[in-house]
N, C-alpha and C. Protein backbone atom coordinates (compact mmCIF):
# COMPACT_ATOMS: atom_id res chain seq x y z
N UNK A 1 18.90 53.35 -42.01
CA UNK A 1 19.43 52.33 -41.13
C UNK A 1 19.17 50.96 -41.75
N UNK A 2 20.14 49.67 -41.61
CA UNK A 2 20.23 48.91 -42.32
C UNK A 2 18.89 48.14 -41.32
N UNK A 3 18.36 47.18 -42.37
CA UNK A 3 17.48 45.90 -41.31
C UNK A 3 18.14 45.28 -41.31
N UNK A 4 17.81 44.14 -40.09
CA UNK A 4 18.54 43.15 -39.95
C UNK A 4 17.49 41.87 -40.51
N UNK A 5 18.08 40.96 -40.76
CA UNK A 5 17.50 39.75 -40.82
C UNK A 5 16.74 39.14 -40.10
N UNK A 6 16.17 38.59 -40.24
CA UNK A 6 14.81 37.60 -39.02
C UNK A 6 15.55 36.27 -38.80
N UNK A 7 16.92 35.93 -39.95
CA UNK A 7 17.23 34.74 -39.49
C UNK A 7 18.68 35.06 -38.76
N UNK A 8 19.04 35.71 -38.29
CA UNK A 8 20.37 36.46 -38.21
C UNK A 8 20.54 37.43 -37.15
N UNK A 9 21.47 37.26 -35.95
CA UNK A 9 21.04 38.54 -34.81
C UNK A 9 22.02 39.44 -35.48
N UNK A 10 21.96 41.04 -35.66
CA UNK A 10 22.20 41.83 -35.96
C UNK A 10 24.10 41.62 -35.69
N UNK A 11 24.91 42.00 -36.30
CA UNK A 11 26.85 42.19 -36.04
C UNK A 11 27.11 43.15 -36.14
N UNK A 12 28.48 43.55 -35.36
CA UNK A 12 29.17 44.53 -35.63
C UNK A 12 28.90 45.24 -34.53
N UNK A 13 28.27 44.77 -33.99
CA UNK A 13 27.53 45.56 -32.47
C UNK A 13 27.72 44.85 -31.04
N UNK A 14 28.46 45.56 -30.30
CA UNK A 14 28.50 45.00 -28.47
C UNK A 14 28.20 45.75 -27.92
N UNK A 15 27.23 44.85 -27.05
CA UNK A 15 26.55 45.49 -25.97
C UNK A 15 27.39 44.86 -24.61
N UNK A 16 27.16 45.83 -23.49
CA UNK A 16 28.00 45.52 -22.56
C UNK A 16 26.81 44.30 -21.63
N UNK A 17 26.76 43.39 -21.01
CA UNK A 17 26.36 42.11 -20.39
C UNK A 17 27.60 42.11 -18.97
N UNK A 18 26.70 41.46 -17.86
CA UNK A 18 27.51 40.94 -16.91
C UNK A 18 28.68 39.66 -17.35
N UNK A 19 29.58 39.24 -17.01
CA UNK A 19 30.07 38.05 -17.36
C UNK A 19 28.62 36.40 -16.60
N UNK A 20 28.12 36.96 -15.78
CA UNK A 20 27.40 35.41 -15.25
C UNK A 20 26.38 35.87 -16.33
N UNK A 21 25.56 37.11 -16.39
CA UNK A 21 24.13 36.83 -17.48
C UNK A 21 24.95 36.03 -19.12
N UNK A 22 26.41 37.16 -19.66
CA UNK A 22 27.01 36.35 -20.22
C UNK A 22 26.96 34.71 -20.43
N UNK A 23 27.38 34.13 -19.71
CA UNK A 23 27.43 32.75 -19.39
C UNK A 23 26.84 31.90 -19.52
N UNK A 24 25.50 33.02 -19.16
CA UNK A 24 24.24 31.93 -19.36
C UNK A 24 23.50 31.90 -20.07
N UNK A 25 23.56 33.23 -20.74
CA UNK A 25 23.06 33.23 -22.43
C UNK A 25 24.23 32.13 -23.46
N UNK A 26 24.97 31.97 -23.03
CA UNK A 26 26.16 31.46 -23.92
C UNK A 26 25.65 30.03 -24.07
N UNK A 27 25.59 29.47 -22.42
CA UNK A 27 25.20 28.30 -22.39
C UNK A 27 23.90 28.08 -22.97
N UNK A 28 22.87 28.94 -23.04
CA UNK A 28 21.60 28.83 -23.81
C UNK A 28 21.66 28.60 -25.51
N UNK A 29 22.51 29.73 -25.73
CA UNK A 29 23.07 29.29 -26.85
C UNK A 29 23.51 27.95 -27.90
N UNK A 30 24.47 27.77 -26.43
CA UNK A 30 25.15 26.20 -26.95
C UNK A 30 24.10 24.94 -27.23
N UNK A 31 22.88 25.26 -26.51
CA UNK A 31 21.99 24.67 -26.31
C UNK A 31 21.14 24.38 -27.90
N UNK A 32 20.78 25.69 -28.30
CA UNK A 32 20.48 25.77 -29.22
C UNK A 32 20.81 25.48 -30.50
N UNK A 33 21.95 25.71 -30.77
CA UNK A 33 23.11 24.95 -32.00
C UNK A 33 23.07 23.58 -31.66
N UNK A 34 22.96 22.86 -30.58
CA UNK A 34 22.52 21.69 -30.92
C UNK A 34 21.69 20.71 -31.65
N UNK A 35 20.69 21.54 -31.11
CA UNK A 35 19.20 21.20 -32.53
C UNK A 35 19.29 22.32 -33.64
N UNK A 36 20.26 22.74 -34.55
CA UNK A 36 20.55 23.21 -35.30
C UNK A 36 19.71 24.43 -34.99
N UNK A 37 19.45 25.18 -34.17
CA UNK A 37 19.14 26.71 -33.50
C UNK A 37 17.76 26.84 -34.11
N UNK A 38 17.09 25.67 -33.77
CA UNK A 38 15.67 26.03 -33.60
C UNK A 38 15.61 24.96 -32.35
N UNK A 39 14.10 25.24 -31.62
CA UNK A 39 13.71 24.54 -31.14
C UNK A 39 12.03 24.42 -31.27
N UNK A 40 11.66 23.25 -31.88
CA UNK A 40 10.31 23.16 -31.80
C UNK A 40 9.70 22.16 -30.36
N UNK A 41 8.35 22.03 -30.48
CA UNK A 41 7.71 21.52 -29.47
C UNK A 41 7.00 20.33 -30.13
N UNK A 42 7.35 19.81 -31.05
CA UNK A 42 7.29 18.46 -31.02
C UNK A 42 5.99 18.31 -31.56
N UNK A 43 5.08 18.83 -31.20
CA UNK A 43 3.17 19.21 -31.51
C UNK A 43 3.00 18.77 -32.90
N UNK A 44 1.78 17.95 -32.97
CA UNK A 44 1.29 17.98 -34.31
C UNK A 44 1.18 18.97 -35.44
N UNK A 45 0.86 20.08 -34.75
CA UNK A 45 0.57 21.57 -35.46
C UNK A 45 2.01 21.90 -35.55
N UNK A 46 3.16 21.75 -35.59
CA UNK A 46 4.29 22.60 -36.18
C UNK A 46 5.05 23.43 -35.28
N UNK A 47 3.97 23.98 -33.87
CA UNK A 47 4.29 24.74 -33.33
C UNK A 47 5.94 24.70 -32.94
N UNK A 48 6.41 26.20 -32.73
CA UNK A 48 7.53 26.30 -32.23
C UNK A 48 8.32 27.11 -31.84
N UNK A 49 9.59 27.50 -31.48
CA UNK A 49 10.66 28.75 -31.60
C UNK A 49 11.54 28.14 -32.73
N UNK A 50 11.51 29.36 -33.51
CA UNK A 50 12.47 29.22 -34.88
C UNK A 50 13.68 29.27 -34.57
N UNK A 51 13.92 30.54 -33.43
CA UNK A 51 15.29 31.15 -32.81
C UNK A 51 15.10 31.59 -31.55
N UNK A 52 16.14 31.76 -30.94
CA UNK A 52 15.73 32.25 -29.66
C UNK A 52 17.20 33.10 -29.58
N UNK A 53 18.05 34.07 -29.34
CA UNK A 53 19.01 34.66 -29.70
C UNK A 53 18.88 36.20 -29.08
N UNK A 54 19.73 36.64 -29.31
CA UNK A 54 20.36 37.99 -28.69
C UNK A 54 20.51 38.62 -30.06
N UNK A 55 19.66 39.77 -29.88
CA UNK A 55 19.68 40.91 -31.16
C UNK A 55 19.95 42.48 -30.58
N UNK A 56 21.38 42.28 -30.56
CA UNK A 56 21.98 44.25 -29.82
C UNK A 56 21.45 43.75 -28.35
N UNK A 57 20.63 45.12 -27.52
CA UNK A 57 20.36 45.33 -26.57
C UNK A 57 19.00 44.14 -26.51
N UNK A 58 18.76 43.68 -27.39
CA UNK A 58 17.22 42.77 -26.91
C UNK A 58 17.10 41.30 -27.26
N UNK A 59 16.51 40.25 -26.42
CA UNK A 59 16.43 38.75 -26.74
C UNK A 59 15.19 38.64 -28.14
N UNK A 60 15.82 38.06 -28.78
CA UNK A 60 15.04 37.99 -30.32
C UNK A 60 13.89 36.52 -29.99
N UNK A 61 12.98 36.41 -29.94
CA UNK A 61 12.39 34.54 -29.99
C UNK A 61 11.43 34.75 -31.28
N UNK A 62 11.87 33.76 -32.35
CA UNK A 62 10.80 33.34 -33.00
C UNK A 62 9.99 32.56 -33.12
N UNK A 63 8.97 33.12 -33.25
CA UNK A 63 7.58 31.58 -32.98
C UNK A 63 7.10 31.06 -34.85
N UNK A 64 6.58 29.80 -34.82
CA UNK A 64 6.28 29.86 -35.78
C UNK A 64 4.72 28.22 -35.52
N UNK A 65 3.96 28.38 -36.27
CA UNK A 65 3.62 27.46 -36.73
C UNK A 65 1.53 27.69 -35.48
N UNK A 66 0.88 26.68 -35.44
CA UNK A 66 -0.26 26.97 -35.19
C UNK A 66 -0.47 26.62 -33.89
N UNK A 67 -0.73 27.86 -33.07
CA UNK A 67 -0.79 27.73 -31.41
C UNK A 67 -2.02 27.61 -30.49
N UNK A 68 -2.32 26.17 -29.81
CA UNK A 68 -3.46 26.60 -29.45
C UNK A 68 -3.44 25.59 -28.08
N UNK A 69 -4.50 25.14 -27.11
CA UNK A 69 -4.27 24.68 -25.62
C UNK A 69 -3.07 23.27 -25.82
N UNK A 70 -3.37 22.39 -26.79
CA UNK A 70 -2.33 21.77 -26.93
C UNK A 70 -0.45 21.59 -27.01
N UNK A 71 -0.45 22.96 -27.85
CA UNK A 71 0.98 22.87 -28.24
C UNK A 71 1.60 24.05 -27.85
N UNK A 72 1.17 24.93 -26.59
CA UNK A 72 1.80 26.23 -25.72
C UNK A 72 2.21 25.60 -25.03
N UNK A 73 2.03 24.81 -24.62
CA UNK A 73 2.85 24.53 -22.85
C UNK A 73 4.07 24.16 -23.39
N UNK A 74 4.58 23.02 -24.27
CA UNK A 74 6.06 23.23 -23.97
C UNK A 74 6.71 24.29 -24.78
N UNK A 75 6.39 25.08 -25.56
CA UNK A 75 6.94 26.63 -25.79
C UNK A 75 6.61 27.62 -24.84
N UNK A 76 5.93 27.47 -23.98
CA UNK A 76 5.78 28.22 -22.75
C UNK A 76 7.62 27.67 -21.53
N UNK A 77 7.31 27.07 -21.79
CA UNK A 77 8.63 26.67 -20.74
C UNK A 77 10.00 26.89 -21.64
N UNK A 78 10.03 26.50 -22.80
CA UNK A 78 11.09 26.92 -23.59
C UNK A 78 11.55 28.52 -23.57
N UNK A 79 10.20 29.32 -23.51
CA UNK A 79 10.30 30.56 -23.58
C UNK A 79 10.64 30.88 -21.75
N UNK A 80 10.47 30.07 -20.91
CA UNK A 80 10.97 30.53 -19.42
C UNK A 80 12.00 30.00 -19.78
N UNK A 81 12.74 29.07 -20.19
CA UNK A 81 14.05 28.79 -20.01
C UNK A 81 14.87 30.34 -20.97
N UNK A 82 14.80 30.44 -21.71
CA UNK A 82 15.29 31.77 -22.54
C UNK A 82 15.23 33.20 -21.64
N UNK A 83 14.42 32.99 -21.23
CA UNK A 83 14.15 34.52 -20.42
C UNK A 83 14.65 33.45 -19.07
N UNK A 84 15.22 32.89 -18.08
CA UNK A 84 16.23 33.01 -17.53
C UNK A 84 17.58 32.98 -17.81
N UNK A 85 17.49 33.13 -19.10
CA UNK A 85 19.27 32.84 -19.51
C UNK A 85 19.53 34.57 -19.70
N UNK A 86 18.84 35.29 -19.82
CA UNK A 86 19.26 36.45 -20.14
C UNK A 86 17.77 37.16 -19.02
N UNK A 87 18.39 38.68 -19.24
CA UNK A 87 17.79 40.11 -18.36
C UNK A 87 16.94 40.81 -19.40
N UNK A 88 17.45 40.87 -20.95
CA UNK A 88 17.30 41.74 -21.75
C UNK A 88 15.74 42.08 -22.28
N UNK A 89 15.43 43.08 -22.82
CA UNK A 89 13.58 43.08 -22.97
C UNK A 89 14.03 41.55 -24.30
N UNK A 90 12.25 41.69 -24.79
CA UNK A 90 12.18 40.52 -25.57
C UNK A 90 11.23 41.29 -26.69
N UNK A 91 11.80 40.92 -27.81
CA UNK A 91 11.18 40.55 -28.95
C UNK A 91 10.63 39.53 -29.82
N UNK A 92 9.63 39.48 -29.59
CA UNK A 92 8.65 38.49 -30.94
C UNK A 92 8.54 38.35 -32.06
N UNK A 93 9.02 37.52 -33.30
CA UNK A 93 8.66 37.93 -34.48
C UNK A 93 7.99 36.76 -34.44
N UNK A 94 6.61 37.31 -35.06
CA UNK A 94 5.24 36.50 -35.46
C UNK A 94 5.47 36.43 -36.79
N UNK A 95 6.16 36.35 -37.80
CA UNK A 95 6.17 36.58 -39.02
C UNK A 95 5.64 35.23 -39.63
N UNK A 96 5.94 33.83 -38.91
CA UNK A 96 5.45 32.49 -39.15
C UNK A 96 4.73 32.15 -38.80
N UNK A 97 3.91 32.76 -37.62
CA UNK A 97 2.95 32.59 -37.24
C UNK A 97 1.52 32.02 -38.01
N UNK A 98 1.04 31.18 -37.69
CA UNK A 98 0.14 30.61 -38.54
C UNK A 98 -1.59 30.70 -37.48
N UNK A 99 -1.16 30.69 -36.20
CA UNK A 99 -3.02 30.38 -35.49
C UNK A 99 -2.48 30.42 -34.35
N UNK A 100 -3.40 31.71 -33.58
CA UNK A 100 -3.21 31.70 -32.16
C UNK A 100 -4.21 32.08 -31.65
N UNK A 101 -4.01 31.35 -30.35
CA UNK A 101 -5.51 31.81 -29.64
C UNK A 101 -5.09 32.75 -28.19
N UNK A 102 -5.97 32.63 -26.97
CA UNK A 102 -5.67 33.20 -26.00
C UNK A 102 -4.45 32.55 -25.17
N UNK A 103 -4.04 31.06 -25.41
CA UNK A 103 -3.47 30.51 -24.85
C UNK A 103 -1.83 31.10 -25.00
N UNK A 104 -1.70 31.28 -26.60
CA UNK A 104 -0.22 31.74 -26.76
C UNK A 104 -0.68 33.71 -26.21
N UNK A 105 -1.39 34.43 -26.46
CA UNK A 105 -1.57 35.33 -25.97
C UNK A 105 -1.11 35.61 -24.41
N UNK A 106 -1.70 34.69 -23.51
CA UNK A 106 -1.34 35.09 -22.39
C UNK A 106 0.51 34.23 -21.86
N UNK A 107 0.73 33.37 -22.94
CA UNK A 107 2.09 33.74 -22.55
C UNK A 107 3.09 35.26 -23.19
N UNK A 108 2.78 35.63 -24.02
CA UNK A 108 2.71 36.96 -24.12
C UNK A 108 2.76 37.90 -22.97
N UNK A 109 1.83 37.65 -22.61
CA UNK A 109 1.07 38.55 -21.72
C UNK A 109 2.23 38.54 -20.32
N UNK A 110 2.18 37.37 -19.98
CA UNK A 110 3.28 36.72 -18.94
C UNK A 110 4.61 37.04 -18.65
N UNK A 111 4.91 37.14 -20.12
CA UNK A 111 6.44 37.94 -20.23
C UNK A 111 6.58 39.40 -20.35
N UNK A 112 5.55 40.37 -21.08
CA UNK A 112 5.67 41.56 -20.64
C UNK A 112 5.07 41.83 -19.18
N UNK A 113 4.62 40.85 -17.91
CA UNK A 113 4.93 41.26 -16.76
C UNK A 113 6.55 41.00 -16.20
N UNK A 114 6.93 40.72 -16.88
CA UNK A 114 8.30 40.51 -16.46
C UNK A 114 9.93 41.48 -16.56
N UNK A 115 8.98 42.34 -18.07
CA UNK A 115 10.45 42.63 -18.63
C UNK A 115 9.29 43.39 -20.14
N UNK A 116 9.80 44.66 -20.34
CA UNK A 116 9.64 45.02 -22.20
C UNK A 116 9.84 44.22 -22.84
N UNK A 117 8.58 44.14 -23.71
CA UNK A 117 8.40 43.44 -24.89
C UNK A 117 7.93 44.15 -25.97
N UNK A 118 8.00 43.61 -27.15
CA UNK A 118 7.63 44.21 -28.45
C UNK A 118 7.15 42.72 -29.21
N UNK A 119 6.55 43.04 -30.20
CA UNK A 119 5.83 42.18 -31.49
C UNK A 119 6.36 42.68 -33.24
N UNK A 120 6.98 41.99 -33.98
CA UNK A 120 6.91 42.38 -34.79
C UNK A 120 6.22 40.93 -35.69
N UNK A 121 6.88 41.54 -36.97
CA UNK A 121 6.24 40.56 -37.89
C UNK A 121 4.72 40.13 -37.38
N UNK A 122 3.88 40.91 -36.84
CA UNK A 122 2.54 40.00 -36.33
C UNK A 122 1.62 39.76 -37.67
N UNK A 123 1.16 38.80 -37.71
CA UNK A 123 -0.32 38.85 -38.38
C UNK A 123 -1.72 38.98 -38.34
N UNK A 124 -2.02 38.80 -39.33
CA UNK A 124 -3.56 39.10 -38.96
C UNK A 124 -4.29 38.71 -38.00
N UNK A 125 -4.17 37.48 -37.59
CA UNK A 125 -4.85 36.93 -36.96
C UNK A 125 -4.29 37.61 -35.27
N UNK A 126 -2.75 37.50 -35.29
CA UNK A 126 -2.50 37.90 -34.32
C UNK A 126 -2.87 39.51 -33.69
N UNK A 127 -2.90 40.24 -34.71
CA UNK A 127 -3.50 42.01 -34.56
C UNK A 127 -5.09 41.96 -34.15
N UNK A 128 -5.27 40.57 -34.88
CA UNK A 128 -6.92 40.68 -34.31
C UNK A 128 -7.02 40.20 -33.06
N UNK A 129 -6.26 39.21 -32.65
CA UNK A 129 -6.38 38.92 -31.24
C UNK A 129 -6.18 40.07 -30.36
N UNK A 130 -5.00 40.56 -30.36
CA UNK A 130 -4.71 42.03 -29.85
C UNK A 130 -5.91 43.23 -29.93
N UNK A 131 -6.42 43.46 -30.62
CA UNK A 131 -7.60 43.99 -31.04
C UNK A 131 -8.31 43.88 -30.27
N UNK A 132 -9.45 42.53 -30.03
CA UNK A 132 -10.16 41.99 -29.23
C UNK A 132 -10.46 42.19 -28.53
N UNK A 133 -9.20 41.86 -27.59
CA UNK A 133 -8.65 41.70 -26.39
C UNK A 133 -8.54 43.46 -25.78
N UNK A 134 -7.91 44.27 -26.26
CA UNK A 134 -7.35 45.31 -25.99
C UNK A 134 -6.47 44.95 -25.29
N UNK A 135 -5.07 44.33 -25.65
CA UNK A 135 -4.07 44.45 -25.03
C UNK A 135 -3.03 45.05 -25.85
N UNK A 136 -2.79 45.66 -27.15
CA UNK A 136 -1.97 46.19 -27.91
C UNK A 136 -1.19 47.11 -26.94
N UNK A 137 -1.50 47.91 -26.22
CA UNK A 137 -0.72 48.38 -24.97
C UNK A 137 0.16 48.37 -24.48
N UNK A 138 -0.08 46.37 -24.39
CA UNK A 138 0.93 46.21 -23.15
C UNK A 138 1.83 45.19 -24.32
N UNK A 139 1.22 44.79 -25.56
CA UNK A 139 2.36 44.53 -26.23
C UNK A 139 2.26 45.09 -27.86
N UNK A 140 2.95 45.93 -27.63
CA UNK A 140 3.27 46.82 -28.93
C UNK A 140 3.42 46.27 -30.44
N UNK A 141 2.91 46.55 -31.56
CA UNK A 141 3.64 45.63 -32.76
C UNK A 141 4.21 46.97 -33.20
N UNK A 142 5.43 46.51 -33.78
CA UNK A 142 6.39 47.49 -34.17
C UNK A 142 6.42 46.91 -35.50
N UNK A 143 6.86 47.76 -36.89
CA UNK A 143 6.90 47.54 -38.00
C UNK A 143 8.00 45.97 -38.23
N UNK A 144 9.42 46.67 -37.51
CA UNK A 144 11.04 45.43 -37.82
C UNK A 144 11.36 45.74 -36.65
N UNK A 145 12.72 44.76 -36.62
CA UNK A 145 13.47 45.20 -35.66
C UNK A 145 13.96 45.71 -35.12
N UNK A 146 14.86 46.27 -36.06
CA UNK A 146 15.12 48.23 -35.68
C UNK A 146 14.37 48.81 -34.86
N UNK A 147 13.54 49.29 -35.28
CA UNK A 147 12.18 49.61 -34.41
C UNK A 147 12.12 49.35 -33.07
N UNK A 148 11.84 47.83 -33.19
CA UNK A 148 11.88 47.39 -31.07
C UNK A 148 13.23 47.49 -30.71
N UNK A 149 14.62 47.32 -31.53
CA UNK A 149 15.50 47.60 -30.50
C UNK A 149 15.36 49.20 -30.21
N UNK A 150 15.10 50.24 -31.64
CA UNK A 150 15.20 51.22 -30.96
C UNK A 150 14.09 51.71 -29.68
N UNK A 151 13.17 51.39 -29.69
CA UNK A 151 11.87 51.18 -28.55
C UNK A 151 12.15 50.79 -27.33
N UNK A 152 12.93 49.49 -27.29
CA UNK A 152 13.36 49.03 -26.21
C UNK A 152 14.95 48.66 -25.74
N UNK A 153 15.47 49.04 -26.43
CA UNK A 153 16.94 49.11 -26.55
C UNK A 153 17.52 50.02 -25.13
N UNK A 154 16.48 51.00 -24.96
CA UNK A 154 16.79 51.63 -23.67
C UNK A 154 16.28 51.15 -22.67
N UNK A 155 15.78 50.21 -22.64
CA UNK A 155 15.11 49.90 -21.51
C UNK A 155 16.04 47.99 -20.70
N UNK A 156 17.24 48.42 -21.05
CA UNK A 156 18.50 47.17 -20.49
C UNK A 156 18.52 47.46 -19.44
């Protein structure tokens, strides 16, 4: 099976969507191509979403850069605005990830009460948090993408 890209939501593939969830992923979208389809948080540390996008059956968000009580809160709300534009589970790629503490953890945490989630690309630091903690459980690291859509792909 082919991978897909981390910068790229997967083609060639439709999934069926309501026309209003439609709509409002669209408009999220449009949102995003504005700031050339990232959105950061402005933070000294870098922090941010690389992408936020629709990959097949699942919402793709990438985080990137060093997360800690300062620079979660407005990627915490960025990430509620995304998860009301769409229903679909969510995927994480930590692949840029640079420093996280409990703070980006429990928004994590926040969204798999909401809806399936998966982790890919995690790092070290982030497996060790997971570790720690013992929450690997409730959020899975999966090798790629493939993977979490096939994991959670059923769960639309």
């Amino acid at each position: 099976m082919r991978q897909h890209s981390f910068n790229e939501p997967p083609t060639g593939r439709h999934w069926p969507m309501s026309n209003s969830s439609k709509d409002v992923e669209l408009s999220f979208l449009e949102r995003m191509e504005e700031h050339g389809g990232m959105i950061a948080s402005g933070a000294p540390t870098g922090a941010g979403i690389t992408r936020s996008v629709p990959a097949g059956p699942v919402w793709l968000i990438g985080l990137r850069g060093h997360f800690d009580a300062d620079s979660v809160q407005p990627v915490r709300e960025q990430i509620s605005e995304a998860l009301a534009a769409t229903g679909r589970p969510v995927v994480f790629d930590l692949s840029q990830l640079a420093f996280c503490d409990s703070q980006l953890l429990s928004v994590l945490l926040s969204v798999a009460v909401r809806r399936p989630v998966a982790l890919i690309g995690c790092t070290p630091p982030m497996q060790r948090l997971l570790e720690i903690t013992g929450t690997g459980h409730v959020l899975p690291v999966l090798p790629a993408l493939d993977d979490a859509i096939a994991r959670l792909g059923s769960e639309v």
